[in-house]
C-alpha atoms as a PDB file:
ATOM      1  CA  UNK A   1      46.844 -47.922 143.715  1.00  0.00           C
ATOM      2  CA  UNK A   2      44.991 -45.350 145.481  1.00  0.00           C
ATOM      3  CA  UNK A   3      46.886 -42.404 145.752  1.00  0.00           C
ATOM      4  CA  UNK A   4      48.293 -39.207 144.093  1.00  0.00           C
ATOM      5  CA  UNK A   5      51.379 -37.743 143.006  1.00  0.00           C
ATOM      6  CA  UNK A   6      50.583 -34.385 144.205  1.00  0.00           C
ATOM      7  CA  UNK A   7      48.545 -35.281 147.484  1.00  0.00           C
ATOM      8  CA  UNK A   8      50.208 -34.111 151.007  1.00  0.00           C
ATOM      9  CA  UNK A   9      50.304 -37.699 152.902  1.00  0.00           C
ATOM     10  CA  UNK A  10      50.822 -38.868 156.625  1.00  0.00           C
ATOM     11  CA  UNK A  11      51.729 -42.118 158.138  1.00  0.00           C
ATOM     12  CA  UNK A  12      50.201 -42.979 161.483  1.00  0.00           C
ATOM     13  CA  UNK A  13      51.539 -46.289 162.769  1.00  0.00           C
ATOM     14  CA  UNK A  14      49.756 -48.185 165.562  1.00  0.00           C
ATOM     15  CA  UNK A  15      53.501 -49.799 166.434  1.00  0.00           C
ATOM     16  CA  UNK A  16      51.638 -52.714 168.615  1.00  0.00           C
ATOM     17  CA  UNK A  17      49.085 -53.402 166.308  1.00  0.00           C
ATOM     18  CA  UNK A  18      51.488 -53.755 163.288  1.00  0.00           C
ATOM     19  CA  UNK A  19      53.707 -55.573 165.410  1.00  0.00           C
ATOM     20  CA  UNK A  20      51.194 -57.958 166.365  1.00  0.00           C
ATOM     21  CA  UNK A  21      49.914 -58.324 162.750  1.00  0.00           C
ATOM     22  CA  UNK A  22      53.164 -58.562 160.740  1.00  0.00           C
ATOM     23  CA  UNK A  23      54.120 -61.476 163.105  1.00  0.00           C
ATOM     24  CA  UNK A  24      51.244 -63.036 162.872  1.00  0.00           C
ATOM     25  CA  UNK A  25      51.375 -63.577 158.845  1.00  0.00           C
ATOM     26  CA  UNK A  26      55.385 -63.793 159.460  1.00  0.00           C
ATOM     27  CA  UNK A  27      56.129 -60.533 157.090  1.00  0.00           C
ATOM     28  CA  UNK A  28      58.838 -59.039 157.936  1.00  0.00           C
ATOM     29  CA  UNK A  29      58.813 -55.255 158.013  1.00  0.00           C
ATOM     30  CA  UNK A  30      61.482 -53.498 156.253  1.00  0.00           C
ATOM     31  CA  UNK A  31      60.605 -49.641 157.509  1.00  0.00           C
ATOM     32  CA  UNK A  32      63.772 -47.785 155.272  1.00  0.00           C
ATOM     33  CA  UNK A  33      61.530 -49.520 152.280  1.00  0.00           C
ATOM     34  CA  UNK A  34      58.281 -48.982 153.522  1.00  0.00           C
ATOM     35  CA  UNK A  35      59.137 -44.569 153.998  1.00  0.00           C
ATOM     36  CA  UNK A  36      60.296 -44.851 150.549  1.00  0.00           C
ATOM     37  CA  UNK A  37      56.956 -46.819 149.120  1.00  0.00           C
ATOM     38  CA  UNK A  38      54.659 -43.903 150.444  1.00  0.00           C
ATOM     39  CA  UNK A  39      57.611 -40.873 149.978  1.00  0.00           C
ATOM     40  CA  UNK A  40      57.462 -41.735 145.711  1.00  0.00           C
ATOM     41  CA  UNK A  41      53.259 -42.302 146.368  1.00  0.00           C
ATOM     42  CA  UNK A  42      52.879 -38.672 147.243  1.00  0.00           C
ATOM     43  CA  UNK A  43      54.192 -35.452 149.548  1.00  0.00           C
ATOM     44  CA  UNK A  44      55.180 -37.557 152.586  1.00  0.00           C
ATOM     45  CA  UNK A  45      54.821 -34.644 155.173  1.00  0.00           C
ATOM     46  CA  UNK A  46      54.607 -37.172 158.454  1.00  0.00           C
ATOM     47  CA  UNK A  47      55.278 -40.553 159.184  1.00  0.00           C
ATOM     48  CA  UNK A  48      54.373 -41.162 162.621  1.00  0.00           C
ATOM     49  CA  UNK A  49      55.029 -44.485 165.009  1.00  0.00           C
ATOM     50  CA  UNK A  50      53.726 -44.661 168.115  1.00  0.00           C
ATOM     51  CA  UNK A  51      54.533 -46.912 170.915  1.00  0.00           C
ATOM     52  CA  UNK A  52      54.648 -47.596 174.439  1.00  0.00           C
ATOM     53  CA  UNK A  53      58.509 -48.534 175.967  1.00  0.00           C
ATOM     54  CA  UNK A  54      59.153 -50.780 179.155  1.00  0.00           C
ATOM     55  CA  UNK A  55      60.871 -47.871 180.995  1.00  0.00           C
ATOM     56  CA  UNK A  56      62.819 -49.660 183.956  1.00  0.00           C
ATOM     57  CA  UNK A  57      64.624 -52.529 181.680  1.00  0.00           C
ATOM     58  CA  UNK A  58      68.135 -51.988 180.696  1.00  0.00           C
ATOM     59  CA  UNK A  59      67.325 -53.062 177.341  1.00  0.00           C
ATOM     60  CA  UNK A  60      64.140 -53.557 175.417  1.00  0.00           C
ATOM     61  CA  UNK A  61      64.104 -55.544 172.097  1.00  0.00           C
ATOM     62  CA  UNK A  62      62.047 -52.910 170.815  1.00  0.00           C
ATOM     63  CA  UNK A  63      64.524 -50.090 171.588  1.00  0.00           C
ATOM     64  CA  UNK A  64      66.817 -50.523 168.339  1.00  0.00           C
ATOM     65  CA  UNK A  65      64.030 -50.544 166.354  1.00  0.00           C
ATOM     66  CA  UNK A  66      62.220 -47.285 167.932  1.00  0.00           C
ATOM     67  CA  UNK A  67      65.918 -45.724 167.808  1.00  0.00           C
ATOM     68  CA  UNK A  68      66.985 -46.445 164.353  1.00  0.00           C
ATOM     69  CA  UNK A  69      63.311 -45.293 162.815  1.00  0.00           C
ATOM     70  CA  UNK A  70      64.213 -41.792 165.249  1.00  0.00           C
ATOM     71  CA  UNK A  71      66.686 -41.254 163.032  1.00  0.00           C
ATOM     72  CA  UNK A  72      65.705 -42.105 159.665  1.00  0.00           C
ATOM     73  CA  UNK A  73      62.764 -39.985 159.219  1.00  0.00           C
ATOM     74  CA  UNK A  74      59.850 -41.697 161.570  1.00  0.00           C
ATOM     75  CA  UNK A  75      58.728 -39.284 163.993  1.00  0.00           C
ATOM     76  CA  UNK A  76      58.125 -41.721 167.348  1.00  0.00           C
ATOM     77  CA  UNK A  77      55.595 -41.032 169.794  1.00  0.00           C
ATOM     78  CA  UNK A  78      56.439 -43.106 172.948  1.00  0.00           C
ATOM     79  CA  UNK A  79      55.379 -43.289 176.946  1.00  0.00           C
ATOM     80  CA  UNK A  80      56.150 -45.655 179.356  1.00  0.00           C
ATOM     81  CA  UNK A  81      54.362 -48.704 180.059  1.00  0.00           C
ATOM     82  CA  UNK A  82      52.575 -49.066 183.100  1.00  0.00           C
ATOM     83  CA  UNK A  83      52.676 -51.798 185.363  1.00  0.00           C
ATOM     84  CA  UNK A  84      49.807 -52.929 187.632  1.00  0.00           C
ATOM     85  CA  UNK A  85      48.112 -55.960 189.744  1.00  0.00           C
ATOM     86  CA  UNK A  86      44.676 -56.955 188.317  1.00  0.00           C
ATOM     87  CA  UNK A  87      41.921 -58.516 190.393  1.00  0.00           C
ATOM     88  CA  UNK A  88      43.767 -61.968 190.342  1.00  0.00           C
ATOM     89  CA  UNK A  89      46.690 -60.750 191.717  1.00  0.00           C
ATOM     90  CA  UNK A  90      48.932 -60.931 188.358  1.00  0.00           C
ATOM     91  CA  UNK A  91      50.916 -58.347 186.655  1.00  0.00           C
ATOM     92  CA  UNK A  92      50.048 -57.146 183.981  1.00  0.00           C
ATOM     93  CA  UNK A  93      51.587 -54.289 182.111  1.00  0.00           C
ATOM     94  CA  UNK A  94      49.510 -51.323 180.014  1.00  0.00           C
ATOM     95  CA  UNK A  95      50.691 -49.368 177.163  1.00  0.00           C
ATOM     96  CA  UNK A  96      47.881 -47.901 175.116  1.00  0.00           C
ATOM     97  CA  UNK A  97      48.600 -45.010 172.570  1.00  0.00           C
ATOM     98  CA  UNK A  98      45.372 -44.872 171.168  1.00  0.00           C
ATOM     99  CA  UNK A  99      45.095 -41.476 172.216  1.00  0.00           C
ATOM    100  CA  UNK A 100      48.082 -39.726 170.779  1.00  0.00           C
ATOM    101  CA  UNK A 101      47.442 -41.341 167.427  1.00  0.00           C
ATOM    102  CA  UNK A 102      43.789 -39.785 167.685  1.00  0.00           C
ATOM    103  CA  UNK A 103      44.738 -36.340 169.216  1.00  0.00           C
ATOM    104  CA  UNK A 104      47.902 -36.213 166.111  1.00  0.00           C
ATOM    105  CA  UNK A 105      45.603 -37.247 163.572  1.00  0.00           C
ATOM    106  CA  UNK A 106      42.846 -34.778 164.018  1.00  0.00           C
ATOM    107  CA  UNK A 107      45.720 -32.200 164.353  1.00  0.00           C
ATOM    108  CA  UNK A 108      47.312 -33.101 161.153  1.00  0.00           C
ATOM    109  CA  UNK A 109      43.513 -32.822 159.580  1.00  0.00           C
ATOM    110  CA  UNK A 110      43.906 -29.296 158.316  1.00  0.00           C
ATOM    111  CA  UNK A 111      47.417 -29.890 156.611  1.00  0.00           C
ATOM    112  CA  UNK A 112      47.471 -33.485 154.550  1.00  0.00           C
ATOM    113  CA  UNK A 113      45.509 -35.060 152.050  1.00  0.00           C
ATOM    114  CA  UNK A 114      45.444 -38.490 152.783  1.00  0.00           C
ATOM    115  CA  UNK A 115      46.172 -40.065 155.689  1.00  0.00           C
ATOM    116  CA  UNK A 116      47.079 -44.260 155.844  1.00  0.00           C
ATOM    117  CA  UNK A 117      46.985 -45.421 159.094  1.00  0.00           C
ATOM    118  CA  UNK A 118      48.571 -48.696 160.118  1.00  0.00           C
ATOM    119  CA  UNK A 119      46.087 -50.458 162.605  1.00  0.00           C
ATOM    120  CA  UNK A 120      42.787 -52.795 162.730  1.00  0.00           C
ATOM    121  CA  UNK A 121      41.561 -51.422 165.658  1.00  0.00           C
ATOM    122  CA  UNK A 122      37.953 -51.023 166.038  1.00  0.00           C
ATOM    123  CA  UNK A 123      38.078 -48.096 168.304  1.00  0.00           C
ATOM    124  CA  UNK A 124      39.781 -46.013 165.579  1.00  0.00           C
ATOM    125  CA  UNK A 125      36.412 -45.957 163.428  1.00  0.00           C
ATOM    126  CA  UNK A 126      35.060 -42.648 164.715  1.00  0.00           C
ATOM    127  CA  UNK A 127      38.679 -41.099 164.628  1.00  0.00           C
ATOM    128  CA  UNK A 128      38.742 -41.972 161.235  1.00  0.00           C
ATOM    129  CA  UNK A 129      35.378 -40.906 160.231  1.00  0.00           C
ATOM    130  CA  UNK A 130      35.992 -37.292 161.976  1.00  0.00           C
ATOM    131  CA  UNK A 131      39.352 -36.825 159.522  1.00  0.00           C
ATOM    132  CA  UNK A 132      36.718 -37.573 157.113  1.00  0.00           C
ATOM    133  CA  UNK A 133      34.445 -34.845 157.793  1.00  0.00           C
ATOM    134  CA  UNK A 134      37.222 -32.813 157.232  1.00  0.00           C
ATOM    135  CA  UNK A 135      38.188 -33.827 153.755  1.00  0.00           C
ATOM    136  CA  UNK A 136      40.787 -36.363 154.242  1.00  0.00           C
ATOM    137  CA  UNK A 137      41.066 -39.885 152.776  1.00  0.00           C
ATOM    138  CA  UNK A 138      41.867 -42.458 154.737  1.00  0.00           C
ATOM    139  CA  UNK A 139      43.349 -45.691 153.854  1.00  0.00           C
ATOM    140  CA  UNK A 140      44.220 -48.974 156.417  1.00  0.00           C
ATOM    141  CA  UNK A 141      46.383 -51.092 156.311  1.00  0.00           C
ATOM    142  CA  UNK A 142      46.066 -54.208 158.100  1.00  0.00           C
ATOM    143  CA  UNK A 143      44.881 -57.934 157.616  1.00  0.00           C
ATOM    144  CA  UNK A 144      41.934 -59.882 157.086  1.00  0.00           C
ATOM    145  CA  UNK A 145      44.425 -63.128 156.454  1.00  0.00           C
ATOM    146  CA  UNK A 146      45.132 -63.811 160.457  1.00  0.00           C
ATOM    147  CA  UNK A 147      42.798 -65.697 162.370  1.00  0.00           C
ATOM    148  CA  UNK A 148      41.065 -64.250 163.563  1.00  0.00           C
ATOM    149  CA  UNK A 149      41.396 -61.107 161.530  1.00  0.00           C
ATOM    150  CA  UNK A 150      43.219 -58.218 162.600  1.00  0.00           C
ATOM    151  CA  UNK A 151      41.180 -55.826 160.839  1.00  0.00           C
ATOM    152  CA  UNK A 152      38.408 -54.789 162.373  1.00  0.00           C
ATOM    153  CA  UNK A 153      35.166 -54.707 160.076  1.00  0.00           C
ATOM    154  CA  UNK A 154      33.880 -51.441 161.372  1.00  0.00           C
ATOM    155  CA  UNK A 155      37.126 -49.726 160.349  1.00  0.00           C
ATOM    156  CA  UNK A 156      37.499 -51.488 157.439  1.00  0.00           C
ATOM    157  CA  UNK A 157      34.278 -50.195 156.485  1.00  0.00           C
ATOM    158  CA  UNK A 158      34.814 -46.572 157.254  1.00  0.00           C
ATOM    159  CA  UNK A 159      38.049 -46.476 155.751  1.00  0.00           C
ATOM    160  CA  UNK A 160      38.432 -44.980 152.174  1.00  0.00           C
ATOM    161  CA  UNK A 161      40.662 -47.566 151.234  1.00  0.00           C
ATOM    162  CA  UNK A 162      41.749 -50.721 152.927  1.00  0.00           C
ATOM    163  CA  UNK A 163      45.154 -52.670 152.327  1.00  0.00           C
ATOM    164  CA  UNK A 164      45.484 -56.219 153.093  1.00  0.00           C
ATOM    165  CA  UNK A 165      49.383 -56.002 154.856  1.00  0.00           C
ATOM    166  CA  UNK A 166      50.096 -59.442 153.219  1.00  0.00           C
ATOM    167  CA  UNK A 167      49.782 -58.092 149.603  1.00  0.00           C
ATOM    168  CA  UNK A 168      52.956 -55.777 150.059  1.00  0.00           C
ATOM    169  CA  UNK A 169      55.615 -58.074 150.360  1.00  0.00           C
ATOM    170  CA  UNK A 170      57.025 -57.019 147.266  1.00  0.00           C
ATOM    171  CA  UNK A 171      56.596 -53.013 148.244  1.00  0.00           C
ATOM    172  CA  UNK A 172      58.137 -53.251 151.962  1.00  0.00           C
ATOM    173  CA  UNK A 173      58.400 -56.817 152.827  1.00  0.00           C
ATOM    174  CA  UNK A 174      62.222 -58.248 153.597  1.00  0.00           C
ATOM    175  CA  UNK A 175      63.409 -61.214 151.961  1.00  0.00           C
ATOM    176  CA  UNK A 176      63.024 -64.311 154.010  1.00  0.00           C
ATOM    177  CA  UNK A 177      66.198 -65.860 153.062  1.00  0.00           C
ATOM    178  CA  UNK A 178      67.869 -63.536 155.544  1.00  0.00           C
ATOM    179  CA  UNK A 179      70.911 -63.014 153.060  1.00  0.00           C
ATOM    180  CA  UNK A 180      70.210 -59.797 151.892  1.00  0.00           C
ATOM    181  CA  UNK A 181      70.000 -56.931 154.646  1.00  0.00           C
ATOM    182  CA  UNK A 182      68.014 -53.443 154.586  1.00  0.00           C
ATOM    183  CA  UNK A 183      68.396 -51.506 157.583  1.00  0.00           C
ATOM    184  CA  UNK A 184      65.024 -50.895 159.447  1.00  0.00           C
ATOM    185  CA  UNK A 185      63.331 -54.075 159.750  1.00  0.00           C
ATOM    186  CA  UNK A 186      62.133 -56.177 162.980  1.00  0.00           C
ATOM    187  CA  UNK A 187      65.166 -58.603 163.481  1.00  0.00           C
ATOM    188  CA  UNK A 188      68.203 -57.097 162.841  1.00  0.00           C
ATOM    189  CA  UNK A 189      68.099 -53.244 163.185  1.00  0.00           C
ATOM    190  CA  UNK A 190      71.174 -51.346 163.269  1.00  0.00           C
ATOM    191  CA  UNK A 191      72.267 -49.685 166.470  1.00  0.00           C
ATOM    192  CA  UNK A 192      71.272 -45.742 167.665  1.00  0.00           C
ATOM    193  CA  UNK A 193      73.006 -43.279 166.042  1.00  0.00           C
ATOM    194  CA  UNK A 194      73.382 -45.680 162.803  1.00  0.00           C
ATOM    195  CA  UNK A 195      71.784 -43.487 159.731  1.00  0.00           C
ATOM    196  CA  UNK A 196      70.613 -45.036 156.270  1.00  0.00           C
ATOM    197  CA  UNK A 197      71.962 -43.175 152.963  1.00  0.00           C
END
């Protein structure tokens, strides 16, 4: 594929984005699978998720997810979700982590290799062109198979490498059959404090 064995790699996942792309193509993320695809690509020194959390529900269908990936090697960069009226009068409810992923990635410039950052999002083109400058690669993953496409061209573009998410069923994908269980993925993860071997 496109890396090497002896390059220092980083994972920066955009946990809405991916969220938002893996359901639209109906992949199923298995996340134990897809830390061990990149940990035997390279030196996996970071593998980042970010995401914003409802903070005043008792429960949030994302919380099992963010908790079991806390403890099975993901390091998860979170804030609360804002609420607010717009102009209409509706709620709506804000939860951008754009800039942590940009502030962590140009941190991380000086120490890795390659970087693969899980996100289409336009705005990321500069952020990945300034890691450039610096002598990192940078490979996307995302998806040009949604409609529309997920992937931004403009990133796609700028990025080193770009990985279509739908190609790596086999790599990190879960079965669909739904009879045979890793832990880590979007429907069924296991509960805080639950560790993988």
């Amino acid at each position: 594929m496109y890396f090497h064995p002896n390059e220092k790699l980083a994972l920066f996942i955009d946990g809405s984005n991916l969220f938002a792309t893996a359901k639209s193509l109906s992949f199923d993320i298995d996340y134990k699978r897809l830390r061990s695809f990149f940990a035997e690509k390279g030196i996996l020194l970071r593998a980042n998720y970010y995401t914003a959390l409802l903070e005043d529900q008792e429960y949030s269908p994302l919380r099992p997810l963010v908790d079991w990936l806390d403890y099975n090697g993901y390091t998860l960069i979170t804030k609360p979700t804002k609420e607010f009226t717009d102009s209409k009068g509706e709620k709506k409810i804000k939860g951008n982590m754009d800039m942590e992923l940009a502030i962590d990635m140009m941190g991380m410039a000086d120490h890795v290799d390659h970087m693969v950052l899980f996100s289409g999002d336009g705005d990321f083109r500069r952020l990945v062109e300034a890691v450039q400058r610096k002598g990192v690669r940078v490979t996307v993953i995302s998806s040009t198979k949604t409609a529309p496409p997920m992937i931004a061209d403009e990133l796609r573009r700028q990025a080193d490498n770009f990985i279509e998410l739908s190609g790596m069923h086999d790599e990190f994908g879960r079965p669909s059959n739904g009879k045979h269980n890793h832990d880590g993925h979007h429907s069924h993860e296991p509960t805080a404090g639950q560790k993988s071997e």
